[in-house]
Protein backbone atom coordinates (compact mmCIF):
# COMPACT_ATOMS: atom_id res chain seq x y z
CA UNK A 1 -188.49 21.80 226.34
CA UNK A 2 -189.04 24.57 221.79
CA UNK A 3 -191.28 26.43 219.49
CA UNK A 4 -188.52 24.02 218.32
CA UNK A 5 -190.50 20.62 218.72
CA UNK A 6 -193.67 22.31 216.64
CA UNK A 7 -191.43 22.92 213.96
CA UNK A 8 -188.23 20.64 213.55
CA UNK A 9 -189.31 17.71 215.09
CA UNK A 10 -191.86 16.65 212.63
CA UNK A 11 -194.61 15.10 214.81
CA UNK A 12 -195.78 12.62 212.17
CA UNK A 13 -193.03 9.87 210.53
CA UNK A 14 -194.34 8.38 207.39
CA UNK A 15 -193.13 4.18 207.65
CA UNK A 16 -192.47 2.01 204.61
CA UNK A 17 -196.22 1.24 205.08
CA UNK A 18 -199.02 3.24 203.89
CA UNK A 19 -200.13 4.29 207.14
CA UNK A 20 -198.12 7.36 208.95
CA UNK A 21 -197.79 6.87 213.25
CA UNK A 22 -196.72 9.88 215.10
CA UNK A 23 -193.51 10.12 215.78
CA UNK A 24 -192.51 11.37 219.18
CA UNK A 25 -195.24 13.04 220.36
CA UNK A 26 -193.15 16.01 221.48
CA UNK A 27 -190.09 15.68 220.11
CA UNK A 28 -188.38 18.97 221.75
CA UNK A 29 -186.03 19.81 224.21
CA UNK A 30 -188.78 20.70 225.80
CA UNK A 31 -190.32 19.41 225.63
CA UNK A 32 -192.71 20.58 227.71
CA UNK A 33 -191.04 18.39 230.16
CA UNK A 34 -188.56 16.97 228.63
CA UNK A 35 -186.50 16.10 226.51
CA UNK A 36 -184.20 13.56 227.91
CA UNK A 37 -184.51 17.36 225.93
CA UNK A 38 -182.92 19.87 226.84
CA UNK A 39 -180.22 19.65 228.96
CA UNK A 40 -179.70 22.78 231.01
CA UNK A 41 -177.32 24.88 228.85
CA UNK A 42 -173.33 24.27 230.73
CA UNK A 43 -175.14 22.35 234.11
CA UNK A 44 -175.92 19.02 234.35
CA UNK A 45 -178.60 18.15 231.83
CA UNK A 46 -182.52 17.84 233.58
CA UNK A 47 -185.36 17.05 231.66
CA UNK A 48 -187.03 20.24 232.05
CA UNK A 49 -185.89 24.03 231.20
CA UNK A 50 -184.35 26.42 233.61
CA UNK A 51 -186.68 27.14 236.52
CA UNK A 52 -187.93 30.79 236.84
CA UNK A 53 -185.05 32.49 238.63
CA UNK A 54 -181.23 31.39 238.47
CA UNK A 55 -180.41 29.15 242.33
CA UNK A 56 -177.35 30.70 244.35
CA UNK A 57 -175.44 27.37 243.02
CA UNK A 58 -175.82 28.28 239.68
CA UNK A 59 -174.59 31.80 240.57
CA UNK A 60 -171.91 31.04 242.24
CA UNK A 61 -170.53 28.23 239.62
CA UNK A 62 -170.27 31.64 237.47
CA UNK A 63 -167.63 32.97 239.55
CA UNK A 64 -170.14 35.41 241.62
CA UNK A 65 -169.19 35.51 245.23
CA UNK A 66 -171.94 35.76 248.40
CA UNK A 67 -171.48 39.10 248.37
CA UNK A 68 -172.42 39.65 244.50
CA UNK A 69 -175.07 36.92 245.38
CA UNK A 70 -176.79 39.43 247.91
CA UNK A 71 -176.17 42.62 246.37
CA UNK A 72 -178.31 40.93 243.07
CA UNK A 73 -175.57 42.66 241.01
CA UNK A 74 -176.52 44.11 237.65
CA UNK A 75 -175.11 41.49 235.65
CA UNK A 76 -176.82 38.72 237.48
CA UNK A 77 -180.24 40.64 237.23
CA UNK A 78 -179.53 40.88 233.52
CA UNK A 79 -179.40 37.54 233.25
CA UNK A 80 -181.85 36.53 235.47
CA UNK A 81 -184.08 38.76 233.08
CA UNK A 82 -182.93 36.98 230.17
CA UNK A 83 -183.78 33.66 231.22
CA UNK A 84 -187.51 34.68 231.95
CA UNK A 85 -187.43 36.36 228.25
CA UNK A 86 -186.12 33.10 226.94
CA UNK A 87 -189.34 31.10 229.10
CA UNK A 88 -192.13 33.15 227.82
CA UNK A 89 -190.60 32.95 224.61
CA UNK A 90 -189.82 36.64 224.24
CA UNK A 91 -186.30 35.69 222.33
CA UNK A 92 -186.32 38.77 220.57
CA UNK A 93 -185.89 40.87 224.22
CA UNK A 94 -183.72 37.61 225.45
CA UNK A 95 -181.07 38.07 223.45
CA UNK A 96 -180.89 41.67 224.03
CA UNK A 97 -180.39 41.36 227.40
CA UNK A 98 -177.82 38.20 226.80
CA UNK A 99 -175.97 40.91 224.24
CA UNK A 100 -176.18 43.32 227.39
CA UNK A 101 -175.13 41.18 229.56
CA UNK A 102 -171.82 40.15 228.03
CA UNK A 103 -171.18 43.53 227.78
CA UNK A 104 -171.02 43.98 231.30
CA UNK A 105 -169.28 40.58 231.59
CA UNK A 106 -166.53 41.71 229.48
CA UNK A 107 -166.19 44.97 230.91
CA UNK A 108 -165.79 43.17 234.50
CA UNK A 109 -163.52 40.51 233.03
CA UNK A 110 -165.66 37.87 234.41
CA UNK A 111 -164.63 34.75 232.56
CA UNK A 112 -167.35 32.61 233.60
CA UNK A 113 -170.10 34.98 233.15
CA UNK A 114 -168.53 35.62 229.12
CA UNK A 115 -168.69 32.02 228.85
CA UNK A 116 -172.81 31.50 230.62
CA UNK A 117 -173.86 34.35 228.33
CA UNK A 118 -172.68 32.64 225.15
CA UNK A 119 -173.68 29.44 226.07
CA UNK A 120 -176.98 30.80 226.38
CA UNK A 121 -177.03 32.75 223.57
CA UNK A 122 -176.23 29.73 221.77
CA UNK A 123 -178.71 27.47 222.79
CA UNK A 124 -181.49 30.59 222.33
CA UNK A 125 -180.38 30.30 218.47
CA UNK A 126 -181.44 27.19 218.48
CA UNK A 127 -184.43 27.52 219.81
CA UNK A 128 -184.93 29.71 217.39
CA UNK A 129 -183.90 27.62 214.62
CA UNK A 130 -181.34 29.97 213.51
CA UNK A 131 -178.34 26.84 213.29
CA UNK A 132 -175.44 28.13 211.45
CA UNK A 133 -175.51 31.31 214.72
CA UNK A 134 -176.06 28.50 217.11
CA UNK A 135 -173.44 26.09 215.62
CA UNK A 136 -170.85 29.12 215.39
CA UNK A 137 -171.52 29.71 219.30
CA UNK A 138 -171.16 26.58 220.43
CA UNK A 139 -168.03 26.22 218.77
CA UNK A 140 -166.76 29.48 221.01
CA UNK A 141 -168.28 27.94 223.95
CA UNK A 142 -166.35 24.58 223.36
CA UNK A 143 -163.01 26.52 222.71
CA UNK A 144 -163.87 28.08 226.00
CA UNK A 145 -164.23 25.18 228.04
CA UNK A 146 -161.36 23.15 226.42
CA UNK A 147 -158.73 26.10 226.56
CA UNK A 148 -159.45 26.53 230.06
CA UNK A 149 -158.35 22.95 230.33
CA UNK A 150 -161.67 21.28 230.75
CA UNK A 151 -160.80 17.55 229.59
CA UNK A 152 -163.09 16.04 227.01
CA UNK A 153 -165.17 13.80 228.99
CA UNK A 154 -166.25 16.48 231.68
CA UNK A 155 -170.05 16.92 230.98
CA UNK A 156 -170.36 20.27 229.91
CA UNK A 157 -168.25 19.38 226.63
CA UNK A 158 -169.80 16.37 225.89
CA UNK A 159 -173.38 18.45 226.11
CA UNK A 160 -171.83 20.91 223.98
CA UNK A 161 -170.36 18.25 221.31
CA UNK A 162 -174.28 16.59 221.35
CA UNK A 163 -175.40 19.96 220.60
CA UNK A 164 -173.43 20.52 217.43
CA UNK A 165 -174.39 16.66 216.78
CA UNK A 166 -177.47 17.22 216.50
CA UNK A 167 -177.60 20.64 214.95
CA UNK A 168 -175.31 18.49 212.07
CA UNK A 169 -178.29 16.11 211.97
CA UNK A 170 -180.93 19.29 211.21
CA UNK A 171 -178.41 20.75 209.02
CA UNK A 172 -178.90 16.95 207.43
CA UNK A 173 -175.36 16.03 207.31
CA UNK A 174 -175.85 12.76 208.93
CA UNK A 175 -171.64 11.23 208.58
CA UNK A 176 -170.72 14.60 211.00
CA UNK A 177 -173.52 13.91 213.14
CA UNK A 178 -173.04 10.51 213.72
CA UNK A 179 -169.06 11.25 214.49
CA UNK A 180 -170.92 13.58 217.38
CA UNK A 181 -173.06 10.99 218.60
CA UNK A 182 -170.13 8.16 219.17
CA UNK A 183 -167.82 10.63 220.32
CA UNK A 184 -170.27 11.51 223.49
CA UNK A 185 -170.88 8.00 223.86
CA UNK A 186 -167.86 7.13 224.16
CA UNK A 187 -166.76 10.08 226.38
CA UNK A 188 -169.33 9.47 229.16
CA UNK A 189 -168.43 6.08 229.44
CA UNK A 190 -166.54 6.97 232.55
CA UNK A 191 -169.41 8.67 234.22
CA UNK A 192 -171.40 6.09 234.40
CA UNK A 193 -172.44 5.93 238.22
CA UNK A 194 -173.63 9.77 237.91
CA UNK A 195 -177.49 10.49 238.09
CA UNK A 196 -176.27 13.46 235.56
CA UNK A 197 -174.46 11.03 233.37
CA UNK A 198 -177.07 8.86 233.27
CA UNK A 199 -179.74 11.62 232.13
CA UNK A 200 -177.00 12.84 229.58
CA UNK A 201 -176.61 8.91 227.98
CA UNK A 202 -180.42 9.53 227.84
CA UNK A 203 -180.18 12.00 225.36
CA UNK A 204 -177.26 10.83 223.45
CA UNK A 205 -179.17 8.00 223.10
CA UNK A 206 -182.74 9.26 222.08
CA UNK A 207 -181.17 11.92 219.32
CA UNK A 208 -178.36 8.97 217.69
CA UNK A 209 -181.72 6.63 217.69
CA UNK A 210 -184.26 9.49 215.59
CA UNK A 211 -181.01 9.79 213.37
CA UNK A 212 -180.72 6.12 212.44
CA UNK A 213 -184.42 6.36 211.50
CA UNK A 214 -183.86 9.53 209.80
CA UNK A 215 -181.14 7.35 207.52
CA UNK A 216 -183.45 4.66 207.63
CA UNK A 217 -181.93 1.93 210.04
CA UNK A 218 -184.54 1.01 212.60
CA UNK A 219 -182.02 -2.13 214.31
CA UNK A 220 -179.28 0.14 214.97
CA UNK A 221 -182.46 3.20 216.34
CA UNK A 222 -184.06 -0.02 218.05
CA UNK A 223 -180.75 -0.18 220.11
CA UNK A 224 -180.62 3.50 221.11
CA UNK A 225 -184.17 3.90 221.94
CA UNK A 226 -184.15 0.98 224.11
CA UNK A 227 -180.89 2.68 226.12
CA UNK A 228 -182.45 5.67 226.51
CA UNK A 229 -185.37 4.00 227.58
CA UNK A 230 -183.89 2.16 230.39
CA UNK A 231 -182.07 5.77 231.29
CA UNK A 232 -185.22 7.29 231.35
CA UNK A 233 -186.80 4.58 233.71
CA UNK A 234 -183.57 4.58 236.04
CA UNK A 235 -183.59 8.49 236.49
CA UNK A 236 -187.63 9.51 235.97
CA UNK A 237 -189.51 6.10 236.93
CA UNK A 238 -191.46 4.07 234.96
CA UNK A 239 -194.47 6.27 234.81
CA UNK A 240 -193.53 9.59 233.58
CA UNK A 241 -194.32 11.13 230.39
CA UNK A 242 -190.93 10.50 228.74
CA UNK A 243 -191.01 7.38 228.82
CA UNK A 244 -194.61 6.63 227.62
CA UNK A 245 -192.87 8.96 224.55
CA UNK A 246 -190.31 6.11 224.13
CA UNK A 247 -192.31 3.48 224.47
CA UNK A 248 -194.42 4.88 221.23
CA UNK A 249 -190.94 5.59 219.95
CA UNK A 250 -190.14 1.79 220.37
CA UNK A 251 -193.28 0.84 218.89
CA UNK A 252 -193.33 3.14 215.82
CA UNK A 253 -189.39 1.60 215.26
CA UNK A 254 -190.68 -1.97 215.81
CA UNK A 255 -193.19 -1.20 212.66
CA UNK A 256 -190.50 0.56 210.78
CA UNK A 257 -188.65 -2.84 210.88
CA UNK A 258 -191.41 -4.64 209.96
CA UNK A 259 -192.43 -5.62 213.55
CA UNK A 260 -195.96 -4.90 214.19
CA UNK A 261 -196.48 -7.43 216.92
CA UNK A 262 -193.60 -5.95 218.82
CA UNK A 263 -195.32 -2.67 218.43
CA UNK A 264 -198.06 -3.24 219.74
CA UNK A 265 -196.73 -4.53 222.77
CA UNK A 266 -194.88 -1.32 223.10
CA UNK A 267 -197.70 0.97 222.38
CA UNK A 268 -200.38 -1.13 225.00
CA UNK A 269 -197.02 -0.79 227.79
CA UNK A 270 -197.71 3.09 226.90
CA UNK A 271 -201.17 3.50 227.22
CA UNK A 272 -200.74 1.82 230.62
CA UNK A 273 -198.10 4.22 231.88
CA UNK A 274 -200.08 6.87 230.29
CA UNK A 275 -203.23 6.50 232.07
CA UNK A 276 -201.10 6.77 235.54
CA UNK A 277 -199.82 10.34 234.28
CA UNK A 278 -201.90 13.45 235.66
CA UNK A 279 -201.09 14.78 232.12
CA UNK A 280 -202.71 12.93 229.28
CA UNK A 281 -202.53 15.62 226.37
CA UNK A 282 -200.46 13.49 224.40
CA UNK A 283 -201.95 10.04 225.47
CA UNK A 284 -204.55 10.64 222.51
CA UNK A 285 -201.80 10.24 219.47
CA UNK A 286 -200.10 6.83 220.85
CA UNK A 287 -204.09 5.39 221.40
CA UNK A 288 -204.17 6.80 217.30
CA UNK A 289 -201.12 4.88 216.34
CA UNK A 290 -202.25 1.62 218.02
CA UNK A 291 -205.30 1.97 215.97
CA UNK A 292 -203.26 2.00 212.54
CA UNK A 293 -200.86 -0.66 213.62
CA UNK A 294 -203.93 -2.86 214.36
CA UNK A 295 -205.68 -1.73 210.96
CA UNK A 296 -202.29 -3.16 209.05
CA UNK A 297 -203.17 -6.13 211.05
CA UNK A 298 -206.05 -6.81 210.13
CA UNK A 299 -207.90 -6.43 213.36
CA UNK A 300 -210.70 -3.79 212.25
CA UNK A 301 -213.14 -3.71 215.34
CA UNK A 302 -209.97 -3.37 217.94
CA UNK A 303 -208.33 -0.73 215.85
CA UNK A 304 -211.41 1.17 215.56
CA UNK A 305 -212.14 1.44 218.81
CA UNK A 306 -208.61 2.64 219.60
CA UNK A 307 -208.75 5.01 216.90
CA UNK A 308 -211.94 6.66 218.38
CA UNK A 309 -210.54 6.54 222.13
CA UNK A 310 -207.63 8.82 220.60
CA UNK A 311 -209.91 11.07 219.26
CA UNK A 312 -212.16 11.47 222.13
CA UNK A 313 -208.78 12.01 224.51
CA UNK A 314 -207.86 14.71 221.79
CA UNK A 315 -211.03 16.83 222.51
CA UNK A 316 -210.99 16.60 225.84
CA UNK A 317 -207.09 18.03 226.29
CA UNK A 318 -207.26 20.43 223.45
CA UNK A 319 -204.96 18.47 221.50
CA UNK A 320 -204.96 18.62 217.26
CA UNK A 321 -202.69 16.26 216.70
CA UNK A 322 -204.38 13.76 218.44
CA UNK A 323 -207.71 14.40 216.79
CA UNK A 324 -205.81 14.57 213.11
CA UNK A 325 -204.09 11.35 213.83
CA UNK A 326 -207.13 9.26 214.71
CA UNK A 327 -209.27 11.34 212.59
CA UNK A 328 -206.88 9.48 209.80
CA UNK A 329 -206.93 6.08 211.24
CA UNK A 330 -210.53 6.34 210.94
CA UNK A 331 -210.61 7.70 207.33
CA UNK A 332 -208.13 4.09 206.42
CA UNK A 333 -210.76 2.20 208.26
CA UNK A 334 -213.30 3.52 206.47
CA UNK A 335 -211.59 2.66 203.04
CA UNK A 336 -210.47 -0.51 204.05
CA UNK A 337 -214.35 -1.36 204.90
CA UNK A 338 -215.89 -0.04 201.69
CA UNK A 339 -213.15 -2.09 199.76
């Protein structure tokens, strides 16, 4: 929900300022839980990864009757194994059995099934970081789905086209990314009243917002954070993970354009939604960036005590990059006091 986020998604952001916040505290598509993340590779996008075994829907939107369904047919075992490679992050095995499975696909001249197997191979190259395979497999999947006469706006392409978006952003060729982004913007304009839609605008949203900071344009990121914030809220609820994540997303933006009040507002909205979640690993980090934002205030005794809440959080859920971050709003402190 990648691991992707440890490596692409750089977890600190250095601002114009001297002091670094942490940028998206798990910035993958799962995210453990997330992403707005990962959509679901060719099914409506959810914020977490496929569950542990394939449902009969899924099955059956391959092209596999009741029968095939029953019988637990070789090919749908194969892929069923592939999946649970793919979970416990066995991609080596995974795309073995994907590779063996479109064999058998191909030999049964089951469309559908060709077309799961590479969109799943595709998406486990890019888990894998491996872009240029997972941008050339995309492309077949697209030319799949659009020569079968899939029109442009169904949901499945425009997942697809944000895929190759954003695998043009990591390839850092921002103009052909950006083309991505308004393109699926503008095609899921007309599925607006769909829960799916709405998760997918998510997305679009929260990847065209960490490119505008990436080119260094916090309005226009400002903008697309704050949509996929409201998605976020309309589809998960105000207290859920993600969105604490984009409310230190807003915040970190806010500071970025030179903001800081704004920020802080942001970041004390997600502490508060943070300390409803059952999960707090990552609660530690956003506590660590209102310390720093407070230090560039000014406000030394408030900042501190934030910074040392962050730490204390990081110990007790085993989290380093909590601990590192305050561990570094402490060290400015500590200059700024013996200046």
């Amino acid at each position: 929900m990648f691991k992707l986020a440890q490596t692409v998604y750089k977890l600190t952001q250095r601002s114009n300022k001297i002091y670094p916040l942490a940028y998206s505290v798990i910035r993958h598509f799962d995210q453990k839980k997330v992403r707005l993340c990962n959509p679901v590779p060719l099914e409506p996008p959810k914020f977490t990864f496929w569950p542990v075994t394939l449902s009969l829907s899924i099955l059956t939107w391959l092209g596999f009757t009741k029968d095939d369904e029953e019988k637990e047919s070789e090919l749908i075992m194969t892929l069923k194994r592939a999946v649970l490679c793919k979970q416990r992050e066995e991609f080596q095995k995974a795309e073995q059995m994907l590779h063996l499975a479109l064999r058998m696909a191909q030999q049964q001249q089951n469309q559908q099934g060709i077309l799961y197997c590479y969109d799943l191979m595709a998406n486990l190259a890019f888990d894998c970081l491996e872009l240029d395979k997972a941008e050339k497999l995309f492309v077949v999947v697209l030319q799949m789905l659009l020569g079968n006469g899939t029109p442009q706006d169904d949901l499945k392409v425009i997942h697809i086209s944000l895929k190759l978006a954003r695998i043009s952003q990591l390839q850092d060729k921002p103009d052909r990314a950006e083309l991505g982004y308004k393109f699926c913007l503008k095609q899921i304009e007309s599925h607006k009243n769909s829960e799916d839609a709405k998760i997918l605008y998510g997305v679009i949203n929260d990847w065209y917002a960490q490119l505008m900071l990436d080119t260094n344009n916090p309005s226009e990121a400002f903008i697309h954070l704050n949509e996929a914030y409201k998605a976020c809220n309309e589809t998960q609820g105000i207290y859920s993970e993600k969105s604490m994540l984009l409310l230190n997303d807003l915040a970190i933006t806010s500071f970025r354009a030179e903001d800081s009040e704004k920020a802080v507002k942001f970041l004390k909205e997600a502490i508060e939604v943070g300390n409803q979640l059952t999960d707090k690993t990552h609660l530690g980090v956003v506590h660590a960036n209102l310390g720093l934002i407070l230090l560039h205030r000014g406000v030394i005794e408030e900042a501190e005590k934030a910074c040392i809440q962050g730490r204390n959080l990081g110990k007790k859920h085993d989290n380093n990059e909590s601990i590192e971050q305050a561990n570094y709003c402490l060290d400015q402190i500590k200059m700024n006091l013996e200046k």
